[in-house]
C-alpha atoms as a PDB file:
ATOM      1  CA  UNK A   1      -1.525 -23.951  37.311  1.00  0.00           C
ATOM      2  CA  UNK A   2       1.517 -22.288  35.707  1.00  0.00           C
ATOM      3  CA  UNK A   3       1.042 -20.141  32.734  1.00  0.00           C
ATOM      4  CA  UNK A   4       3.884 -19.695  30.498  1.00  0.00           C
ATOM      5  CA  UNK A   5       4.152 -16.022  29.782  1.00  0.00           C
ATOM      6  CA  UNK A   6       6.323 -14.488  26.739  1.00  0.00           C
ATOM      7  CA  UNK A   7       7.618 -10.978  26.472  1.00  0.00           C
ATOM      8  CA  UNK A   8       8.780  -8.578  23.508  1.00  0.00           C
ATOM      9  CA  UNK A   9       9.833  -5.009  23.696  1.00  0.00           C
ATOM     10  CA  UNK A  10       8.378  -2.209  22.165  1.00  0.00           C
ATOM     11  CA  UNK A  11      10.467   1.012  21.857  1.00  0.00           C
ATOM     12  CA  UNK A  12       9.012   3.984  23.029  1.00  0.00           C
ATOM     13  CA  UNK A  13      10.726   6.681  21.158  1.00  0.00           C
ATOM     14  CA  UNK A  14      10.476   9.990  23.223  1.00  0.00           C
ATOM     15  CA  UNK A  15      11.318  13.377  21.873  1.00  0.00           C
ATOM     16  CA  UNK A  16      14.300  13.466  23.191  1.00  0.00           C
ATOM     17  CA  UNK A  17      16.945  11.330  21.251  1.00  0.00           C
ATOM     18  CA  UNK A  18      16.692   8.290  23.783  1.00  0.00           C
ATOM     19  CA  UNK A  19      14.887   4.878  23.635  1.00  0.00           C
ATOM     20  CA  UNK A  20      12.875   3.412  26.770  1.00  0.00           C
ATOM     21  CA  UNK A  21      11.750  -0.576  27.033  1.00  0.00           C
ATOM     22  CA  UNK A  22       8.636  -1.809  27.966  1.00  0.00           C
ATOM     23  CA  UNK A  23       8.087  -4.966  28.558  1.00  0.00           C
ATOM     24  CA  UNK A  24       4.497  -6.184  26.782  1.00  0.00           C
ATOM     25  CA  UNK A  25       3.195  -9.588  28.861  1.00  0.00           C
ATOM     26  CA  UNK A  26       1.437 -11.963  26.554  1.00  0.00           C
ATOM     27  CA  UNK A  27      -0.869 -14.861  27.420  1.00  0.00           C
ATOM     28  CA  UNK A  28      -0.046 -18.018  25.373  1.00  0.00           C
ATOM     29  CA  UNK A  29      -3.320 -19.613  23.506  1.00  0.00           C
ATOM     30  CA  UNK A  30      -5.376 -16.190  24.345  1.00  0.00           C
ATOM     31  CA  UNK A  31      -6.732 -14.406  21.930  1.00  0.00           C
ATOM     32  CA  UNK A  32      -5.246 -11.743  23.174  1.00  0.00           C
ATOM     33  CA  UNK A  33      -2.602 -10.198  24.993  1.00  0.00           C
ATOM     34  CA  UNK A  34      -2.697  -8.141  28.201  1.00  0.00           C
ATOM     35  CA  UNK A  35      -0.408  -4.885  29.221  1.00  0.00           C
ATOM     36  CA  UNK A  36      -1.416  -4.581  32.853  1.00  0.00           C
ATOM     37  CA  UNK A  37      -4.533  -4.776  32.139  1.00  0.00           C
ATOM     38  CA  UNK A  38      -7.794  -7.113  32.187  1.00  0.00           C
ATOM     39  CA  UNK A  39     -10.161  -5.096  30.292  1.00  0.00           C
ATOM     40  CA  UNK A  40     -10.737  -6.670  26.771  1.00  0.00           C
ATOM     41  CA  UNK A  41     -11.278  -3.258  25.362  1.00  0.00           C
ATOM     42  CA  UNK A  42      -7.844  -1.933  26.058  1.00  0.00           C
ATOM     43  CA  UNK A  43      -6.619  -4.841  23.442  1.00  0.00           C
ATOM     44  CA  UNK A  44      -8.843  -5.453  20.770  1.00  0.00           C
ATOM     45  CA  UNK A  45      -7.814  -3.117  17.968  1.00  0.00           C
ATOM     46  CA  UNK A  46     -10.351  -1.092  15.358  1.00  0.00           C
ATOM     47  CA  UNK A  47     -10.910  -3.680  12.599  1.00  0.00           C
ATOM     48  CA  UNK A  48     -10.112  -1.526   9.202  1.00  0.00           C
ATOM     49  CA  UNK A  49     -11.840  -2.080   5.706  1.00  0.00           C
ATOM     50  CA  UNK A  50      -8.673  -3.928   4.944  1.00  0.00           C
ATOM     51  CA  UNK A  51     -10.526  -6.543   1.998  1.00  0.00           C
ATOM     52  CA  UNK A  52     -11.992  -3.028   0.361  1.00  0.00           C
ATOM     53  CA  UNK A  53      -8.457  -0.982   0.659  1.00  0.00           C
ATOM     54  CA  UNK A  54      -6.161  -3.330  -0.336  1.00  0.00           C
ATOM     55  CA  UNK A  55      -7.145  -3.927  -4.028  1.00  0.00           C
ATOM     56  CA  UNK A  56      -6.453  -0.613  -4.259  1.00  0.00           C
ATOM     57  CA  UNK A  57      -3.342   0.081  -1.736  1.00  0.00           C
ATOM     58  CA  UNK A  58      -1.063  -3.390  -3.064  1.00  0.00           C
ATOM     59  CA  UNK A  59      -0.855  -1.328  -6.358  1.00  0.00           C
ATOM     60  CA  UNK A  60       1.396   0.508  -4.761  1.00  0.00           C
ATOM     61  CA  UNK A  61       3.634  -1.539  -2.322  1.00  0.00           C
ATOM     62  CA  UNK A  62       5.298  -4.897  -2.903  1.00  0.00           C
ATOM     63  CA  UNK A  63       5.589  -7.829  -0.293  1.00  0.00           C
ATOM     64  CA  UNK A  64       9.413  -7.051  -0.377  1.00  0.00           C
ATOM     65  CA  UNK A  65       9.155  -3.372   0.607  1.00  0.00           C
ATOM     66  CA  UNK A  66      10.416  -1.390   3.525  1.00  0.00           C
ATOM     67  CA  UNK A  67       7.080   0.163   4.954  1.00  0.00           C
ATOM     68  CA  UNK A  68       6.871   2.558   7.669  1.00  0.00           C
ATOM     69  CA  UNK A  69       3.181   2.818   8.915  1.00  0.00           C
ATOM     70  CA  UNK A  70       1.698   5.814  10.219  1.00  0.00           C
ATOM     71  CA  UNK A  71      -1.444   4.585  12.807  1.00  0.00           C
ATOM     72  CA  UNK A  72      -1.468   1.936  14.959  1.00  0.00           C
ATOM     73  CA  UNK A  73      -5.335   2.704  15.951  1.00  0.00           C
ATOM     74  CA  UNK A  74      -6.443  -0.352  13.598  1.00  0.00           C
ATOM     75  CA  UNK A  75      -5.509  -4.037  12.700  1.00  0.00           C
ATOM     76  CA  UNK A  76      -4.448  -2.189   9.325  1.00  0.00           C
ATOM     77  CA  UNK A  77      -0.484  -2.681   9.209  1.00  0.00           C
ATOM     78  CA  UNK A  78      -1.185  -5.913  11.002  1.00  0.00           C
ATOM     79  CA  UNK A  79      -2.711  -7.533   8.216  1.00  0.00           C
ATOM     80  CA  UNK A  80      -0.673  -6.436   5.304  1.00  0.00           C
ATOM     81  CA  UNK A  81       2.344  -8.168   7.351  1.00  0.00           C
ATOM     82  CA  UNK A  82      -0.184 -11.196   7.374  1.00  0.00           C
ATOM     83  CA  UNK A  83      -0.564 -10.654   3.463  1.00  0.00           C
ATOM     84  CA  UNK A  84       3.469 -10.780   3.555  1.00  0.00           C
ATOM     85  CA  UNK A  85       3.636  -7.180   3.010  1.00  0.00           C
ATOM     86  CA  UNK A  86       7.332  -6.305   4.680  1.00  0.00           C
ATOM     87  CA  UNK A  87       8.307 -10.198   4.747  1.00  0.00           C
ATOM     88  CA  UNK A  88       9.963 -11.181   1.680  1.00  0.00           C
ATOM     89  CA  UNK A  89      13.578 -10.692   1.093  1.00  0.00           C
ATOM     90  CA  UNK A  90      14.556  -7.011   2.937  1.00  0.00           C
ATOM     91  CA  UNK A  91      11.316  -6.038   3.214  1.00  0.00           C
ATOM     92  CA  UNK A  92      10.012  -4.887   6.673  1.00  0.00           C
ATOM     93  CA  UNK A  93       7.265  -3.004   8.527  1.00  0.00           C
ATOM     94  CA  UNK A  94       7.894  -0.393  11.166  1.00  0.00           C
ATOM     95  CA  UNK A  95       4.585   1.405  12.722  1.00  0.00           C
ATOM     96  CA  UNK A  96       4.510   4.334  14.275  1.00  0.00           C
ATOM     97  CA  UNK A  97       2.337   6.311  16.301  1.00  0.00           C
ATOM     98  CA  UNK A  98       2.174   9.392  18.413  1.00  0.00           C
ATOM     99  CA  UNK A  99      -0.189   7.809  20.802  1.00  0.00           C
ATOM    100  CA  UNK A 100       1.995   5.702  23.800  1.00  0.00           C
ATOM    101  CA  UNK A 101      -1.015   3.524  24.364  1.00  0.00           C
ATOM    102  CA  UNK A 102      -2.156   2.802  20.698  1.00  0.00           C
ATOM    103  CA  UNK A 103       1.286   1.493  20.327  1.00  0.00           C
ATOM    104  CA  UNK A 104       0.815  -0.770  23.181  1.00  0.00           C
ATOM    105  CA  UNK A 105      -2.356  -2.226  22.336  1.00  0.00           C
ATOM    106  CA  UNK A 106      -1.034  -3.083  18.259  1.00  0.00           C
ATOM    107  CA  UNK A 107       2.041  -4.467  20.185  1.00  0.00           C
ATOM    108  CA  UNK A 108       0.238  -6.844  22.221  1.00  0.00           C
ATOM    109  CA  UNK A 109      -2.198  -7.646  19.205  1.00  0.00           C
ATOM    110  CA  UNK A 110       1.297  -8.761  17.200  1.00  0.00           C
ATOM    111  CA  UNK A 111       2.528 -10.149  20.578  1.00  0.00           C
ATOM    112  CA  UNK A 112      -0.527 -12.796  20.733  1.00  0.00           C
ATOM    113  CA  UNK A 113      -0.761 -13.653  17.112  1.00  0.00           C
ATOM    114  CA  UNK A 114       1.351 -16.826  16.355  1.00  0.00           C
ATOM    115  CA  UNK A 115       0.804 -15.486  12.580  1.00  0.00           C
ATOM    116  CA  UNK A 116       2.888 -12.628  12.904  1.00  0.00           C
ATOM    117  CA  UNK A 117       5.338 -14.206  16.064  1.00  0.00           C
ATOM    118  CA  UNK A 118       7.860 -14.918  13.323  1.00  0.00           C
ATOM    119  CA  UNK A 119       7.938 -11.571  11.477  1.00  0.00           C
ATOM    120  CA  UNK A 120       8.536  -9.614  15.359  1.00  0.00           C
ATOM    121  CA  UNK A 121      11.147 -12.076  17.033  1.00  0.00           C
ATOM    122  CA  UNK A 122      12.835 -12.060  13.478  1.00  0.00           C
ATOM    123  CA  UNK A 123      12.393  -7.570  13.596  1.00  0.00           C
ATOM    124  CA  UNK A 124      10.441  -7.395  10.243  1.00  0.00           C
ATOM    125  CA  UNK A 125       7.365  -6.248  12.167  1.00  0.00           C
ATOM    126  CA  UNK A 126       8.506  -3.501  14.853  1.00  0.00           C
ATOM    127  CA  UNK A 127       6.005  -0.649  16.651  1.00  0.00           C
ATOM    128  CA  UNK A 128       7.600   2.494  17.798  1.00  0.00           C
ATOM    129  CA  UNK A 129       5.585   5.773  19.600  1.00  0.00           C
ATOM    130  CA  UNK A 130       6.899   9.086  18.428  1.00  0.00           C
ATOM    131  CA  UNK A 131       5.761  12.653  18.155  1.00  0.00           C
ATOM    132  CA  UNK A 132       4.709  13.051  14.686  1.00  0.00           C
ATOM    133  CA  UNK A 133       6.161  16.049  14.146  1.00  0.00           C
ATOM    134  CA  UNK A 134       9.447  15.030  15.698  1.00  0.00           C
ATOM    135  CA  UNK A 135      10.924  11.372  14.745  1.00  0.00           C
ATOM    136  CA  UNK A 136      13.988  11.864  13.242  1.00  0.00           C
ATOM    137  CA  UNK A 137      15.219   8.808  14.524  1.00  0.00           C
ATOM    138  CA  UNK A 138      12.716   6.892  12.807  1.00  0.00           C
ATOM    139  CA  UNK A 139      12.849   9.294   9.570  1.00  0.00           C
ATOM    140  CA  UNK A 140      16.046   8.902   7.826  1.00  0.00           C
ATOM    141  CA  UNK A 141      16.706  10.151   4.758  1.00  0.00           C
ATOM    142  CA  UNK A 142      16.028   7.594   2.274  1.00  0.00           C
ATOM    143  CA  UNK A 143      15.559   4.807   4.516  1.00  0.00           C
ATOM    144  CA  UNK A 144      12.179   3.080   3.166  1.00  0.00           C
ATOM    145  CA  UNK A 145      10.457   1.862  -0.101  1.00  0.00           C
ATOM    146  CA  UNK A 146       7.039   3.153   0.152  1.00  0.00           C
ATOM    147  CA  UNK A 147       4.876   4.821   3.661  1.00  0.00           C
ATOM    148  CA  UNK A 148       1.369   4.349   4.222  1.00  0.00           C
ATOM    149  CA  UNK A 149      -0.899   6.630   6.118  1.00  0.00           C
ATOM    150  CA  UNK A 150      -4.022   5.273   7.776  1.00  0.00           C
ATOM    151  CA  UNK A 151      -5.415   8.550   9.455  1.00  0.00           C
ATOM    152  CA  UNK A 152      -1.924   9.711  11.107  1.00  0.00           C
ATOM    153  CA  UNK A 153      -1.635  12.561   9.698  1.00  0.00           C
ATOM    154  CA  UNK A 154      -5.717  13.018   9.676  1.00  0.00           C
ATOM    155  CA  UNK A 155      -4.910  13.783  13.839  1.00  0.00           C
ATOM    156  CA  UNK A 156      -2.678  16.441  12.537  1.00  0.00           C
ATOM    157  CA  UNK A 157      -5.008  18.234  10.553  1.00  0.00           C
ATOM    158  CA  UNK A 158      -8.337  17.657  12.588  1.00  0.00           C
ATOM    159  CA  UNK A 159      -9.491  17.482  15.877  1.00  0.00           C
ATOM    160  CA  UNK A 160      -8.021  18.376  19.646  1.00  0.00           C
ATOM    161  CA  UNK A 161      -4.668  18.077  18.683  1.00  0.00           C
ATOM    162  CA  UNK A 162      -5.086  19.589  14.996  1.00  0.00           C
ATOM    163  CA  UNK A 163      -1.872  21.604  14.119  1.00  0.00           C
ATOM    164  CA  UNK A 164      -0.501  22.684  10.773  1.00  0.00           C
ATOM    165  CA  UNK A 165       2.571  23.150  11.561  1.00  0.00           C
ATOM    166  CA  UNK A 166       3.061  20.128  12.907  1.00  0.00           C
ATOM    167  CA  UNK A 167       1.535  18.628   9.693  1.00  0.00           C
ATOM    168  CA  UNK A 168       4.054  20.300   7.752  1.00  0.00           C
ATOM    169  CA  UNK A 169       7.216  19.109  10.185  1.00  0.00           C
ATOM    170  CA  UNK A 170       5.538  15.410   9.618  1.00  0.00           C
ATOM    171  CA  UNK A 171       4.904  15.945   5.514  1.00  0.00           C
ATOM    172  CA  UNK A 172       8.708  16.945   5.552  1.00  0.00           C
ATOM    173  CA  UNK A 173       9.688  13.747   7.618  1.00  0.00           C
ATOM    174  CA  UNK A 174       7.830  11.320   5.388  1.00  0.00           C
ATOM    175  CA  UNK A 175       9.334  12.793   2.678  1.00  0.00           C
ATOM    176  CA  UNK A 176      12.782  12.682   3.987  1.00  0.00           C
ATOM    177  CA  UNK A 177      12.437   8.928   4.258  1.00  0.00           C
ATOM    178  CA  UNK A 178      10.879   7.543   1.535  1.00  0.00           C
ATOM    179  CA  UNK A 179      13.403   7.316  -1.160  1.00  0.00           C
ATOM    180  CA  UNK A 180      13.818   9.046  -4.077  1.00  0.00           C
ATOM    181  CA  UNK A 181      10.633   8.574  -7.121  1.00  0.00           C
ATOM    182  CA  UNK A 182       8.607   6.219  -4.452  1.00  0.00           C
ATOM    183  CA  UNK A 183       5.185   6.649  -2.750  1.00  0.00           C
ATOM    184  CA  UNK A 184       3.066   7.929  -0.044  1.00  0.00           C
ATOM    185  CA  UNK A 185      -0.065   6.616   0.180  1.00  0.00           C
ATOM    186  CA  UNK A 186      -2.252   8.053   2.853  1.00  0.00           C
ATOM    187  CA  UNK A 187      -6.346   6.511   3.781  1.00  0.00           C
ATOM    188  CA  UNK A 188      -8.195   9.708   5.031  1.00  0.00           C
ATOM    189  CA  UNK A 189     -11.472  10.782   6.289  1.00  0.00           C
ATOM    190  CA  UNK A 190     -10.518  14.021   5.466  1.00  0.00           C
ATOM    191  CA  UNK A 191     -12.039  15.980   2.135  1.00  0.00           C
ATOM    192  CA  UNK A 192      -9.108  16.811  -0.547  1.00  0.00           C
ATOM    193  CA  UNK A 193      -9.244  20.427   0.167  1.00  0.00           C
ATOM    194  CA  UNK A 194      -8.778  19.264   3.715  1.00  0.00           C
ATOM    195  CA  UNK A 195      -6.051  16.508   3.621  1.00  0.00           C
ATOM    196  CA  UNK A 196      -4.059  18.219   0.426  1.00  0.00           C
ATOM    197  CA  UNK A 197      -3.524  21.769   1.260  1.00  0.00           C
ATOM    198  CA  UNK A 198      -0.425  21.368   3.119  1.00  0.00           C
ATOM    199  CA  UNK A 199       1.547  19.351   0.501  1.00  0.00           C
ATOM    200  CA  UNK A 200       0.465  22.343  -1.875  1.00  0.00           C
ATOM    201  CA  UNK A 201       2.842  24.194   0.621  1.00  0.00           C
ATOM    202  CA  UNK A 202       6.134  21.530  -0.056  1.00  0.00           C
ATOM    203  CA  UNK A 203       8.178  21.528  -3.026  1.00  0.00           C
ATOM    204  CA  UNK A 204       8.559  17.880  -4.401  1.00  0.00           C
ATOM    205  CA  UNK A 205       5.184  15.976  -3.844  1.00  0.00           C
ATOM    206  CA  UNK A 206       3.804  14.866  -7.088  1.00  0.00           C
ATOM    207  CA  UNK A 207       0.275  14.242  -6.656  1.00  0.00           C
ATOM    208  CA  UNK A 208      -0.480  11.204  -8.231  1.00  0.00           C
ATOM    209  CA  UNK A 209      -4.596  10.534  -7.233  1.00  0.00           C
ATOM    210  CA  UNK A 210      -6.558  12.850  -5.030  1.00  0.00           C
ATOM    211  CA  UNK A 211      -9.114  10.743  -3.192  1.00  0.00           C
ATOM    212  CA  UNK A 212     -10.920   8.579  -5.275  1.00  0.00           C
ATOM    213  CA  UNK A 213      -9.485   5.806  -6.440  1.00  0.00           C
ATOM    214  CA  UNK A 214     -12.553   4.996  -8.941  1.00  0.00           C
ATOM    215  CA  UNK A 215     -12.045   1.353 -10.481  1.00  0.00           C
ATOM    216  CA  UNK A 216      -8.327  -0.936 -10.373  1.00  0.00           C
ATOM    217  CA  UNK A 217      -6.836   0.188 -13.495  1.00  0.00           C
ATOM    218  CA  UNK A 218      -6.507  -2.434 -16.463  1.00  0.00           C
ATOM    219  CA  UNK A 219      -2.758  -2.735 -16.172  1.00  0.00           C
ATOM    220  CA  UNK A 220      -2.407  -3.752 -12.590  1.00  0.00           C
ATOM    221  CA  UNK A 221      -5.630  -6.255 -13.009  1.00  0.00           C
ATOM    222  CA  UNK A 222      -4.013  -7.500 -16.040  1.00  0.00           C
ATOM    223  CA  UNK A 223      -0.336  -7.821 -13.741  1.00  0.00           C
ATOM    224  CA  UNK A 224      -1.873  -9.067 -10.629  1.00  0.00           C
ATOM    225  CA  UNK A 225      -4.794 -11.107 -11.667  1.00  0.00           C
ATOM    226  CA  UNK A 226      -7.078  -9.069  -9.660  1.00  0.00           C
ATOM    227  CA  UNK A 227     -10.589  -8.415 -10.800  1.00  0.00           C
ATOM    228  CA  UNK A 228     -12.215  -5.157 -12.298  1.00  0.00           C
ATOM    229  CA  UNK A 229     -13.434  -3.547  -8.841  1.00  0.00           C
ATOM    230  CA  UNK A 230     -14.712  -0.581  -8.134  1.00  0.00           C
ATOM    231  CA  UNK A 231     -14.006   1.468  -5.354  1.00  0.00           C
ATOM    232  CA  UNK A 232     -16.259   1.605  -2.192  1.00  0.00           C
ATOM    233  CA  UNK A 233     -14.248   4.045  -0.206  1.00  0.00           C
ATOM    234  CA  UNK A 234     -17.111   7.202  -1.182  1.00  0.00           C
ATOM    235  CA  UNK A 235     -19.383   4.369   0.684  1.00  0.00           C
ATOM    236  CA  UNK A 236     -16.582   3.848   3.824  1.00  0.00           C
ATOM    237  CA  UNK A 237     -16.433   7.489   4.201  1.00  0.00           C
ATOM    238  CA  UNK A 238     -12.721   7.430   2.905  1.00  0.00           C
ATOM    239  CA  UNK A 239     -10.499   9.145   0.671  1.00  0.00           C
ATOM    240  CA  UNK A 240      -7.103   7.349  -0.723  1.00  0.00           C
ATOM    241  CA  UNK A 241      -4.219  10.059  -1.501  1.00  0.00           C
ATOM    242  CA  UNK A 242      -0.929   9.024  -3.429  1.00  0.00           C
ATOM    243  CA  UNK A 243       2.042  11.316  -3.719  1.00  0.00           C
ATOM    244  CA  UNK A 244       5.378  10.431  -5.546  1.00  0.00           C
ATOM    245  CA  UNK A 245       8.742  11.907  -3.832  1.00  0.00           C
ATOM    246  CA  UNK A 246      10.389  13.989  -6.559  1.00  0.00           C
ATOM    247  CA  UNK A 247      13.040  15.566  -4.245  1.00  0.00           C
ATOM    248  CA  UNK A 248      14.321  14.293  -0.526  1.00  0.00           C
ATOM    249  CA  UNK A 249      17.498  16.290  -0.460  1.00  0.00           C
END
């Protein structure tokens, strides 16, 4: 029996100023999609806290936003463009990640999803790899509404590949490309002391909350209908940071 098979590209960004294609097979009526690969465990994606962060998170981005993502290691970024985070109007969602084969797996997630088919054929939903400390390409000045973090930069400042410097060449990337007066929002595991101590070294972050996001404040539940909630990210072993972009020149 003949399978119908679909492809999309995802854009590998190197560090170099060039582009490669690869091409991402999907299976039609799978649950998920294959790159090369038969092992289930190479597609199925880290399931985030996504119903506990985004009370929390959509006070901060709008469905017509430009979002870049940093982290493509959960189903995160995935489901805001399912919320219609990215859709509406102008709005889209780029993801990036420094890790080739992260990027491949999210790809073939959005690849096998007739939810989010629309949003990548129509390029409101694209996944690019890139060096964190070195995606200029992807960073242009200005160029997006609001970023959100999901443990990108945690990689940066923990771990194997922990480097500060490279934290700081990211920092000054993200800030480059958010525009002028809009937000960062970053979900860490890391401790404030941890996650904050290299913005303290960049002129023009505004800190605006420094891990705990406590309870939705009475103005956005009173604007978005939401409910008093309390936050359970102490619980999830999480930490929200938000930082406002005073100065991107």
């Amino acid at each position: 029996m003949m399978m119908m098979m679909s492809s999309i590209c995802l854009l590998l960004l190197c560090t170099c100023t060039s582009f490669r294609t690869f091409k991402i097979v999907s299976v039609v009526n799978s649950k998920f999609s294959l790159f090369q690969s038969t092992n289930v465990e190479d597609v199925i994606l880290e399931r985030a806290p996504y119903d506990e962060i985004i009370p929390f998170l959509s006070e901060h981005i709008q469905l017509s936003d430009q979002i870049l993502f940093l982290g493509s290691g959960s189903d995160m970024p995935l489901r805001l463009v399912q919320d219609g985070y990215g859709t509406k109007k102008t709005g889209f969602v780029t993801i990036v990640d420094s890790s080739v084969s992260s990027a491949k797996k999210i790809m073939n997630s959005a690849d096998s999803d007739p939810s989010l088919e629309p949003f990548v054929k129509s390029g409101k939903l694209k996944v690019v790899s890139a060096d964190f400390a070195n995606m200029p390409q992807i960073c242009k000045q200005s160029h997006y509404d609001a970023i959100v973090d999901y443990l990108g930069l945690d990689s940066l400042l923990s771990g194997p590949s922990a480097s500060i410097p490279n934290a700081l060449k990211c920092i000054d990337h993200l800030q480059n490309a958010v525009r002028l007066g809009n937000i960062l929002v970053c979900i860490s595991k890391l401790d404030p002391t941890t996650f904050c101590a290299p913005f303290e070294q960049r002129f023009g972050w505004v800190q605006e909350l420094d891990g705990e996001p406590g309870e939705i404040s009475a103005w956005y539940r009173g604007k978005s209908n939401i409910l008093a909630t309390s936050s359970r990210f102490k619980q999830l072993g999480l930490y929200m940071y938000v930082y406002t972009n005073t100065d991107n020149c």
